[in-house]
Protein backbone atom coordinates (compact mmCIF):
# COMPACT_ATOMS: atom_id res chain seq x y z
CA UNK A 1 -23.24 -9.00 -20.63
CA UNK A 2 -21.89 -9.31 -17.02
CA UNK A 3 -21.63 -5.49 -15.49
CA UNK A 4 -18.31 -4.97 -13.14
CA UNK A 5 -17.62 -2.23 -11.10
CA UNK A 6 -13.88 -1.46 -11.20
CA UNK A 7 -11.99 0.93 -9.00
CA UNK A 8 -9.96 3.54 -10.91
CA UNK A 9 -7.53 5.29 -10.85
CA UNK A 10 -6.17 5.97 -14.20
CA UNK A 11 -2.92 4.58 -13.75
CA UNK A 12 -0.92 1.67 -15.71
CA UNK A 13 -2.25 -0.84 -13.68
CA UNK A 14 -6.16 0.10 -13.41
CA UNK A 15 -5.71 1.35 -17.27
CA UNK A 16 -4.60 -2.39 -18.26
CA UNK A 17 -7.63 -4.00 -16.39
CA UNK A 18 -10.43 -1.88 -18.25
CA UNK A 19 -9.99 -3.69 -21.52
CA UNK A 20 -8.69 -6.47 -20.09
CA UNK A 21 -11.79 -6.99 -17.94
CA UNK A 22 -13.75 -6.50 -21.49
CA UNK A 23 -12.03 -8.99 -23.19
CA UNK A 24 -13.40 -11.41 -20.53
CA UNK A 25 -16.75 -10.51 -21.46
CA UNK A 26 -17.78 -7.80 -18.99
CA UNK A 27 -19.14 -4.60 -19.39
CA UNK A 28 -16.76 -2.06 -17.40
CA UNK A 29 -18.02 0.65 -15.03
CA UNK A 30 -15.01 2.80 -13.37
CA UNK A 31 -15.15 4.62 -10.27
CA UNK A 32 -12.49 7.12 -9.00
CA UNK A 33 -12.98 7.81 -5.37
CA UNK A 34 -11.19 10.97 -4.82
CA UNK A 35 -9.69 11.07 -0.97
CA UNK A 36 -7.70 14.14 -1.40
CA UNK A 37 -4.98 15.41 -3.29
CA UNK A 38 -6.51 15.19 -6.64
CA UNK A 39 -7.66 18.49 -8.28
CA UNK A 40 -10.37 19.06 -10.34
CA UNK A 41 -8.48 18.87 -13.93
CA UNK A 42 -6.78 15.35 -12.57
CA UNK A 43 -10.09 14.13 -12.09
CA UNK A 44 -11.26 15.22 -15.88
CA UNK A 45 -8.05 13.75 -16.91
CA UNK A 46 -9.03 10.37 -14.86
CA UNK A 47 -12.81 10.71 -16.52
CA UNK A 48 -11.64 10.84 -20.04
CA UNK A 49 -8.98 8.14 -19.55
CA UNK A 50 -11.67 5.53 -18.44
CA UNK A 51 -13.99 6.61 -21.72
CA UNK A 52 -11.08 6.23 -24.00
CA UNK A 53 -10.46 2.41 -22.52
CA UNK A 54 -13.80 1.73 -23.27
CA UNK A 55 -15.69 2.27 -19.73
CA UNK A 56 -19.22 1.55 -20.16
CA UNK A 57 -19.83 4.37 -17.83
CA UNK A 58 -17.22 6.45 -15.56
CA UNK A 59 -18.14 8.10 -11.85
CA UNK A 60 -16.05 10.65 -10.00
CA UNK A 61 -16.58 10.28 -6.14
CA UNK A 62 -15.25 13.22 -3.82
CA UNK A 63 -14.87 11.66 0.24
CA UNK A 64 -12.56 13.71 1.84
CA UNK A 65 -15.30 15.02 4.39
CA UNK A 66 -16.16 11.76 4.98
CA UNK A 67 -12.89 10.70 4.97
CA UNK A 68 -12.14 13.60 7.76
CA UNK A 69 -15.29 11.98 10.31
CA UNK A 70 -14.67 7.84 9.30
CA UNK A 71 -11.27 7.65 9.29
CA UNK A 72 -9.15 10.60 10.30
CA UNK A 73 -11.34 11.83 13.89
CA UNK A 74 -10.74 8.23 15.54
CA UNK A 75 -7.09 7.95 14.26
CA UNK A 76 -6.55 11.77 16.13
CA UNK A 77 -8.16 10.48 18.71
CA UNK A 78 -5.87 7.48 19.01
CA UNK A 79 -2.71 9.32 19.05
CA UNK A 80 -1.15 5.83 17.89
CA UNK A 81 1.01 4.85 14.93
CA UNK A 82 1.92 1.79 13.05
CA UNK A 83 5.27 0.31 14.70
CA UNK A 84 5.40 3.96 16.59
CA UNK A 85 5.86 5.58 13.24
CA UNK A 86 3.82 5.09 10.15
CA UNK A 87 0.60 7.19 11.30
CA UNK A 88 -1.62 4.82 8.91
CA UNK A 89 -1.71 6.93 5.77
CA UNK A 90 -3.51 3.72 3.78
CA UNK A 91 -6.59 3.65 5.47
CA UNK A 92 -8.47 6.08 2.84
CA UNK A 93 -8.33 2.27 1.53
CA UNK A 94 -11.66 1.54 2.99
CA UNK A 95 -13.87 4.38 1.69
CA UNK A 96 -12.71 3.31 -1.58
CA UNK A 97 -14.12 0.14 -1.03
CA UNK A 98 -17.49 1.52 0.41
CA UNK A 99 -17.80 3.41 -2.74
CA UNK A 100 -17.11 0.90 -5.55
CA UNK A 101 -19.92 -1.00 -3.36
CA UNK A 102 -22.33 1.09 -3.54
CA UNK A 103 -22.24 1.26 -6.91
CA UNK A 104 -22.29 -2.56 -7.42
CA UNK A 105 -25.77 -2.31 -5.35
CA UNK A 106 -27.01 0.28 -7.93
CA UNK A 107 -26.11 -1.59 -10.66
CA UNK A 108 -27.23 -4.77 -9.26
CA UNK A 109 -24.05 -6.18 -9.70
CA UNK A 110 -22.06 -9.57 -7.42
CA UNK A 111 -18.56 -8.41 -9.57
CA UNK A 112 -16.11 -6.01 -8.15
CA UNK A 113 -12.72 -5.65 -9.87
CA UNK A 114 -9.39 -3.62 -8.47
CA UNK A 115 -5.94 -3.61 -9.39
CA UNK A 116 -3.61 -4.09 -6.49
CA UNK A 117 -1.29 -6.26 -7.27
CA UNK A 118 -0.05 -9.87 -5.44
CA UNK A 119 2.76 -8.07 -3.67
CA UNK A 120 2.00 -5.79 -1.38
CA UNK A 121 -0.93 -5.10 1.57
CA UNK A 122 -3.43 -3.50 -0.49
CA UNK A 123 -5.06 -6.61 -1.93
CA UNK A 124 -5.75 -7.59 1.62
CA UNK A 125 -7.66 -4.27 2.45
CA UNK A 126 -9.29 -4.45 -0.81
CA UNK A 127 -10.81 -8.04 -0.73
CA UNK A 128 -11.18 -8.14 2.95
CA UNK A 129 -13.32 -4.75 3.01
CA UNK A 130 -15.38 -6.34 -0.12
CA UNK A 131 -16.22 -9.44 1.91
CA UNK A 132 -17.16 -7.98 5.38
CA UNK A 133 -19.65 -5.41 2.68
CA UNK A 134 -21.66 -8.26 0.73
CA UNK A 135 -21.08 -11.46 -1.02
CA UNK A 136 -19.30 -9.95 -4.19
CA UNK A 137 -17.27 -12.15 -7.05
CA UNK A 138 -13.48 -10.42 -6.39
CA UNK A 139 -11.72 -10.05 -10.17
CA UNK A 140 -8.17 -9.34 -9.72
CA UNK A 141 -6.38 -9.20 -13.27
CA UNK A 142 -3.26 -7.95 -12.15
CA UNK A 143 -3.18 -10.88 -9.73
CA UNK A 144 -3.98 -13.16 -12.26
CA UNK A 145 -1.20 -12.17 -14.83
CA UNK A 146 1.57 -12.16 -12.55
CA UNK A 147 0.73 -16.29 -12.25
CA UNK A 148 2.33 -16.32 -15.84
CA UNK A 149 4.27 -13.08 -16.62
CA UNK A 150 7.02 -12.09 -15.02
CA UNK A 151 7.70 -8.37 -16.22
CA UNK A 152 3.62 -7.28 -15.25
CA UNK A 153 4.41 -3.93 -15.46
CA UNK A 154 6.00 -4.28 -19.50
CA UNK A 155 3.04 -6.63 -20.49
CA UNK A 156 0.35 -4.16 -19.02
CA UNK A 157 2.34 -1.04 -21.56
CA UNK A 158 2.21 -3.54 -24.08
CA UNK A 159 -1.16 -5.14 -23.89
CA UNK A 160 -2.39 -1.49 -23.98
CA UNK A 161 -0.70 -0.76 -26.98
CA UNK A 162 -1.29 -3.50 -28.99
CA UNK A 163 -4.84 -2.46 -28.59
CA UNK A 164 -4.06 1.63 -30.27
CA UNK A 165 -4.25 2.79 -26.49
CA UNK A 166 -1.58 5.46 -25.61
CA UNK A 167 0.59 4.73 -22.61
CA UNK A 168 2.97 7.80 -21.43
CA UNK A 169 6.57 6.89 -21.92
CA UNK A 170 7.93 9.03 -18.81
CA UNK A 171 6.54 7.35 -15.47
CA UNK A 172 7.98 9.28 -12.16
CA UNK A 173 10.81 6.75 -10.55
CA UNK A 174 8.31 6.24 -7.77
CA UNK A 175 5.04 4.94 -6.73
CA UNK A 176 3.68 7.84 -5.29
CA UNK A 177 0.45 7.96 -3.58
CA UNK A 178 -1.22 11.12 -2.51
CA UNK A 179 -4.50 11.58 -0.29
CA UNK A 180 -5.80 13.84 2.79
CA UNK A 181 -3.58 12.44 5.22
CA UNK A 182 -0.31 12.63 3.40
CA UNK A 183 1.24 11.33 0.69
CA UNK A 184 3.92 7.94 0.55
CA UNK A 185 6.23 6.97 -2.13
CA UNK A 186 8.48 4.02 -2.60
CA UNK A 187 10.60 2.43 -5.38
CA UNK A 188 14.14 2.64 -7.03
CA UNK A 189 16.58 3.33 -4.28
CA UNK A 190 14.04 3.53 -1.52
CA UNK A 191 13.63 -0.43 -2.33
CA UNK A 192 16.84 -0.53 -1.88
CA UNK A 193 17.16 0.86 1.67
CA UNK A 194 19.06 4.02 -0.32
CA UNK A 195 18.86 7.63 0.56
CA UNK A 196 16.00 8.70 -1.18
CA UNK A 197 16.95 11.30 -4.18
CA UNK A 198 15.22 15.01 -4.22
CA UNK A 199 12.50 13.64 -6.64
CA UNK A 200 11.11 12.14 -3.55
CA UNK A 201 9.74 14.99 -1.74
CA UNK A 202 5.84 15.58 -2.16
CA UNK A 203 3.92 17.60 0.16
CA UNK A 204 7.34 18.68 2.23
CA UNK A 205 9.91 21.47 0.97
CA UNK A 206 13.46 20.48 0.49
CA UNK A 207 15.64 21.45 3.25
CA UNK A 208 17.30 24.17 1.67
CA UNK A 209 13.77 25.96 0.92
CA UNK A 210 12.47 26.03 4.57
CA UNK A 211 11.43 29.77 6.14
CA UNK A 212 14.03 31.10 7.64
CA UNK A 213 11.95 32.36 10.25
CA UNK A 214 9.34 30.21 12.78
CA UNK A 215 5.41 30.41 12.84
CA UNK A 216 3.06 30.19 15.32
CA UNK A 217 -0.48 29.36 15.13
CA UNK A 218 -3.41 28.21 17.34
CA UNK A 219 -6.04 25.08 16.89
CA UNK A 220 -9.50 24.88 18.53
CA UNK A 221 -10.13 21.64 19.64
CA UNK A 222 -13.80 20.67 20.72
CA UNK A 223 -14.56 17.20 22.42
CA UNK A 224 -11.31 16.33 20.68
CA UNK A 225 -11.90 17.12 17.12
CA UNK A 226 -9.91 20.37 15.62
CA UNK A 227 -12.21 22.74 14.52
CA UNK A 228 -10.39 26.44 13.87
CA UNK A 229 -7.06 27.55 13.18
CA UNK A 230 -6.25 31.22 14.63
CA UNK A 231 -10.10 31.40 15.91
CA UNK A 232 -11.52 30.55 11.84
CA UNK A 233 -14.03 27.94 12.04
CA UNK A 234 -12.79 25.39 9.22
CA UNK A 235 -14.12 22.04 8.38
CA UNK A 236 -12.68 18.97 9.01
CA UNK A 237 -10.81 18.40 5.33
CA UNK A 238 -10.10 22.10 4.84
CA UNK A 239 -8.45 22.41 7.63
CA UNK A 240 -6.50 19.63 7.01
CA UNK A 241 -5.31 20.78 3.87
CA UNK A 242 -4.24 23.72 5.36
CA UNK A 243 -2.09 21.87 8.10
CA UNK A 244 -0.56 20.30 5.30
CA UNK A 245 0.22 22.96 3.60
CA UNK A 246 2.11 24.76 6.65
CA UNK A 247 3.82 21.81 8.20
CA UNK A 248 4.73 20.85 4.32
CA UNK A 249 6.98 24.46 4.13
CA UNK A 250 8.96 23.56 7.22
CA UNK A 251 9.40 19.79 6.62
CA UNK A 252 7.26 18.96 9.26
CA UNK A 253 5.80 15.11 9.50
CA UNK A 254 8.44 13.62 6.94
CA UNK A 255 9.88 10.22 7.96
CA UNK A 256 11.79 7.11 5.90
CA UNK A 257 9.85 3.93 7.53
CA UNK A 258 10.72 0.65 7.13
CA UNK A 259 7.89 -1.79 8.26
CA UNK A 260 6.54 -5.31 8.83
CA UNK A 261 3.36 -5.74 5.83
CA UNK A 262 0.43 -7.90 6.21
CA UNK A 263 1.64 -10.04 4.02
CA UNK A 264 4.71 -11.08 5.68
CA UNK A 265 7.84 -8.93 3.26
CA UNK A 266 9.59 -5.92 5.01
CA UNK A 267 8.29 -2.91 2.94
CA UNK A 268 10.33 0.04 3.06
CA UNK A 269 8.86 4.07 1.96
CA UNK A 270 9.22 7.42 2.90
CA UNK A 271 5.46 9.04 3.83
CA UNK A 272 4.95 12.98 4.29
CA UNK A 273 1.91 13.50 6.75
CA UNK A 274 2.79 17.41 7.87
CA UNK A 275 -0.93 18.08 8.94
CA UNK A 276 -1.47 14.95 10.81
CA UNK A 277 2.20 15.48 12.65
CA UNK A 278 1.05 18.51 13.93
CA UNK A 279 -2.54 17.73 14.95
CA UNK A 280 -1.29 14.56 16.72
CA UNK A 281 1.14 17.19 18.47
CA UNK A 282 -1.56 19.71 19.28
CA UNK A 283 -4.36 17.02 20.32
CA UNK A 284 -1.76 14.89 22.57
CA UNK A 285 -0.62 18.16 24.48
CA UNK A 286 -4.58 18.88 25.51
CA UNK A 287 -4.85 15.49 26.39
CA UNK A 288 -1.90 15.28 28.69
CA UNK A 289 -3.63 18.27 30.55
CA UNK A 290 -6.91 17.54 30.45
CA UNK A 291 -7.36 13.35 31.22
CA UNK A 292 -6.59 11.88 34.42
CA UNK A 293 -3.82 9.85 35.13
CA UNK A 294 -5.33 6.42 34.64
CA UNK A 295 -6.67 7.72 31.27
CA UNK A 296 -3.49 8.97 30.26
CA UNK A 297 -1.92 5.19 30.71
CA UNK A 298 -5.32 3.35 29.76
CA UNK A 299 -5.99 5.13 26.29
CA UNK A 300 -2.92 4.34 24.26
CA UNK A 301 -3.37 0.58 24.63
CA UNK A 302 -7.33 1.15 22.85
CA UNK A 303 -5.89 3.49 20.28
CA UNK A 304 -2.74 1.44 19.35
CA UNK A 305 -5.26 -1.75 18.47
CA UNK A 306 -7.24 0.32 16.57
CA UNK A 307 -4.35 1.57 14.24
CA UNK A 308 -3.26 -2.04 14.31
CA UNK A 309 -6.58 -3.33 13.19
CA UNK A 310 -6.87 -0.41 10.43
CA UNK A 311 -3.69 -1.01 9.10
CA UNK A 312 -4.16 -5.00 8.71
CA UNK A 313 -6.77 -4.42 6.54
CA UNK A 314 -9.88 -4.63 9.53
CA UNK A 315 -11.03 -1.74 9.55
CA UNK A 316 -14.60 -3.30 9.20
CA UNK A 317 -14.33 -5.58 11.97
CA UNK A 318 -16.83 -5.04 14.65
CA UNK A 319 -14.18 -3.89 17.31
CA UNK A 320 -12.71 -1.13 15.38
CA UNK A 321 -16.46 0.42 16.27
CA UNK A 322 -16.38 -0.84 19.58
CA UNK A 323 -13.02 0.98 20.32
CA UNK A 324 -13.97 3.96 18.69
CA UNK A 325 -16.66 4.33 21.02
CA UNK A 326 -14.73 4.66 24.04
CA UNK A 327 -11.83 6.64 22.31
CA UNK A 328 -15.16 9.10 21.64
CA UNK A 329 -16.46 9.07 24.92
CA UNK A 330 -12.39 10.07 26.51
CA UNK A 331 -13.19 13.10 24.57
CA UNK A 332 -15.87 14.67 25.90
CA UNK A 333 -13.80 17.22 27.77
CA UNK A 334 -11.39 17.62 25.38
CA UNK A 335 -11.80 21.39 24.47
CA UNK A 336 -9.36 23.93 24.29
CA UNK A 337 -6.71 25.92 22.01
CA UNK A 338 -3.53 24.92 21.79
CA UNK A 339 -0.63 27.45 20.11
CA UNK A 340 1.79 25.62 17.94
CA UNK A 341 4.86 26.52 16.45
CA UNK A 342 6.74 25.10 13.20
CA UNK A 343 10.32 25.67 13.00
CA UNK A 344 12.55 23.64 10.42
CA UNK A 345 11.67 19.80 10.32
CA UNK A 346 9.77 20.33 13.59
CA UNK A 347 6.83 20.93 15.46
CA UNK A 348 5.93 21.92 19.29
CA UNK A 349 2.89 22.45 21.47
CA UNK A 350 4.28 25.25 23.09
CA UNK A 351 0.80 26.60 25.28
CA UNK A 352 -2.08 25.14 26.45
CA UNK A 353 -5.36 27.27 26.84
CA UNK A 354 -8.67 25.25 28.54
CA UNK A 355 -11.00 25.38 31.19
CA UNK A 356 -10.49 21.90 32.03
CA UNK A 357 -7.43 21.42 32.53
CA UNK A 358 -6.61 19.56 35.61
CA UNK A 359 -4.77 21.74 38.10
CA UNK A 360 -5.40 20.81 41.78
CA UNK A 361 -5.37 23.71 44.29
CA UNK A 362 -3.76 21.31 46.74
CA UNK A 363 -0.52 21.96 45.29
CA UNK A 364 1.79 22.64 42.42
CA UNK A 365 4.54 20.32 41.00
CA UNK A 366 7.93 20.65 42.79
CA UNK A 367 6.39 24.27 43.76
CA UNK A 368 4.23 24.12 46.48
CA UNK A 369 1.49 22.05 48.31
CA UNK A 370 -0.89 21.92 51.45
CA UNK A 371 0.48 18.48 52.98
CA UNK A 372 3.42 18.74 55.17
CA UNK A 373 6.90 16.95 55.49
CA UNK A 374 5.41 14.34 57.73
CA UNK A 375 2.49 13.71 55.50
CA UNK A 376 4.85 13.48 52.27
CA UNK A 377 6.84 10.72 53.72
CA UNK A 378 3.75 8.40 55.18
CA UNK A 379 3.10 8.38 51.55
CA UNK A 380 6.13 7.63 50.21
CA UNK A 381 6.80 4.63 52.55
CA UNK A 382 2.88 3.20 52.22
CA UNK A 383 3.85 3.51 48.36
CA UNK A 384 6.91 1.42 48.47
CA UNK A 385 5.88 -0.70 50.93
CA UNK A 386 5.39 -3.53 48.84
CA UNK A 387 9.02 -3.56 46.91
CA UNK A 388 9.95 -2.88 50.79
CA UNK A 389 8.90 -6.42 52.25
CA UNK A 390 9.75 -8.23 49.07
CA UNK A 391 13.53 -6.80 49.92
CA UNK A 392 13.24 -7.96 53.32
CA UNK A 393 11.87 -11.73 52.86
CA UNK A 394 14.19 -12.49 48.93
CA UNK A 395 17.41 -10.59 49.97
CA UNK A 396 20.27 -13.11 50.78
């Protein structure tokens, strides 16, 4: 019997392809890659659900470390977002991928199985990643039922329980996807460019439940990577979690974004990313003070094509490496605190603590300076000289 290496999650879809990928003659081996936001009972829950379909054998997979140094580092480091607002939330996408590979090589295995659907950008991270990894045989079931159902979702629940397998009768309205980065939903009135109902909100309180009063905090950055909140060493996914946590109470990092997919389809969702909203605040505000001017302009170009690139679905493209290398190297001297403060639906670097940063004892901005009058306006007309002559010679 053929073995398969599925990634699972334990929902309708991945729960339909277990015994449906049996029924074609394979012999089913799940893996749940956990990338945050899944406790320890969800995963037992996720464990048992994959014996009950029949699994051959089930593995739980915990990469949020991993997840913190591949994916969420470099994306800091960028500053970027996706269209200047979705701060990439999908890319956990790829570690997935690494680890349902890994386990194909251990079980000496060319089939690989998922269950993202024909309709959305997933399927192109998915079988991209897979091919840039090895040469692997792609099984898509849910792909290859929509080619001749048209309710997928109806004949998944009832495939499942033709077969004696329970399927739970109350699904949330939404898709809802949670991970270390932040959680996204979509669905019912979101779909339908609608104000998203109170159901919707995940890792962010409701409005009406924010503190009433504002907190302040500091974050250690060194060479660019946050390492302590309030002078506690933390590592990378802890600390994370706990950014989440705090920015989640005050609303912080909550947006409705409506986007172009890979795939060509406006896609519209809300995402919550409170701990990423305020460490792109905190890391930005050491970088303004810290990088020279023609870093300042240079950098965002490198770190918008990497989000672009990571977002498409190529993340394993040579260049995402090569860019990472120089958005590493711009952070040598980044190292510093930075005190934050959250206040309803918002967050501001409000001091900035380093030895580097760059303050010239030549002068101080519309304060002082050691040049003179004279001096100030040789400048100004060498500077404009240019646009000056241009005037001269075009103007009629």
């Amino acid at each position: 019997m053929k073995k398969i290496v599925l990634a699972f999650s334990g929902g309708l879809d991945t729960s339909f392809c277990v015994p449906y990928l049996i029924d074609q003659g394979f012999e089913v081996h799940t893996v749940f890659v956990n990338t945050g936001g899944t406790s320890v009972d969800e995963e037992m829950s996720i464990s048992n659900r994959a014996d009950e379909l029949g699994a051959a054998n089930h593995t739980n997979i915990n990469v949020e470390e991993s997840l913190w140094q591949e994916i969420i580092k470099p994306l800091v480091w960028s500053g970027a977002t996706y269209q200047n607002k979705y701060p990439a939330l999908c890319s956990d996408r790829y570690l997935i991928v690494k680890e349902a590979v890994k386990q194909c090589q251990e079980l000496g295995t060319e089939y690989i199985a998922h269950g993202c659907t024909g309709m959305g950008n997933d399927q192109v991270r998915f079988d991209l990643s897979i091919q840039s990894l090895g040469k692997f045989k792609i099984i898509t079931p849910i792909r290859e039922i929509q080619n001749t159902v048209s309710d997928v979702r109806n004949y998944e629940k009832e495939y499942l329980e033709g077969k004696g397998f329970e399927v739970p009768s109350l699904h949330s309205k939404y898709s809802i996807n949670v991970n270390l980065l932040g959680a996204t939903a979509s669905g019912s009135e979101i779909d339908e460019w609608d104000e998203p109902s109170d159901a919707s909100f995940i890792l962010c309180n409701q409005p009406n439940n924010y503190p009433n009063q504002s907190k302040k905090f500091a974050i250690e950055f060194k060479h660019g990577e946050a390492i302590a909140i309030d002078g506690e060493a933390i590592i990378g996914s802890n600390l994370l979690k706990s950014l989440n946590q705090m920015g989640g109470e005050y609303g912080v990092g909550r947006e409705i974004f409506t986007g172009d997919t890979i795939i060509g389809l406006k896609g519209r969702f809300l995402f919550e990313a409170p701990g990423l909203a305020i460490l792109y605040k905190a890391h930005r505000a050491l970088e303004e003070s810290l990088l020279t001017r023609e870093q300042n302009t240079f950098k965002p170009m490198i770190g918008q094509k990497w989000v672009d690139l990571v977002y498409s679905g190529l993340y394993f493209d040579p260049l995402v490496k090569n860019l990472e290398t120089f958005l590493k190297d711009i952070q040598t001297n980044i190292n510093g605190i930075v005190d934050v403060v959250l206040s309803p639906g918002k967050v501001d670097a409000v001091a900035v603590h380093s030895d580097h940063i760059l303050i010239s004892k030549e002068g101080s901005y519309a304060q002082s300076a050691s040049w003179g009058v004279e001096e100030a306006a040789g400048f100004i007309k060498l500077y404009g000289q240019s646009t000056e002559t241009w005037t001269e010679i075009n103007k009629k």
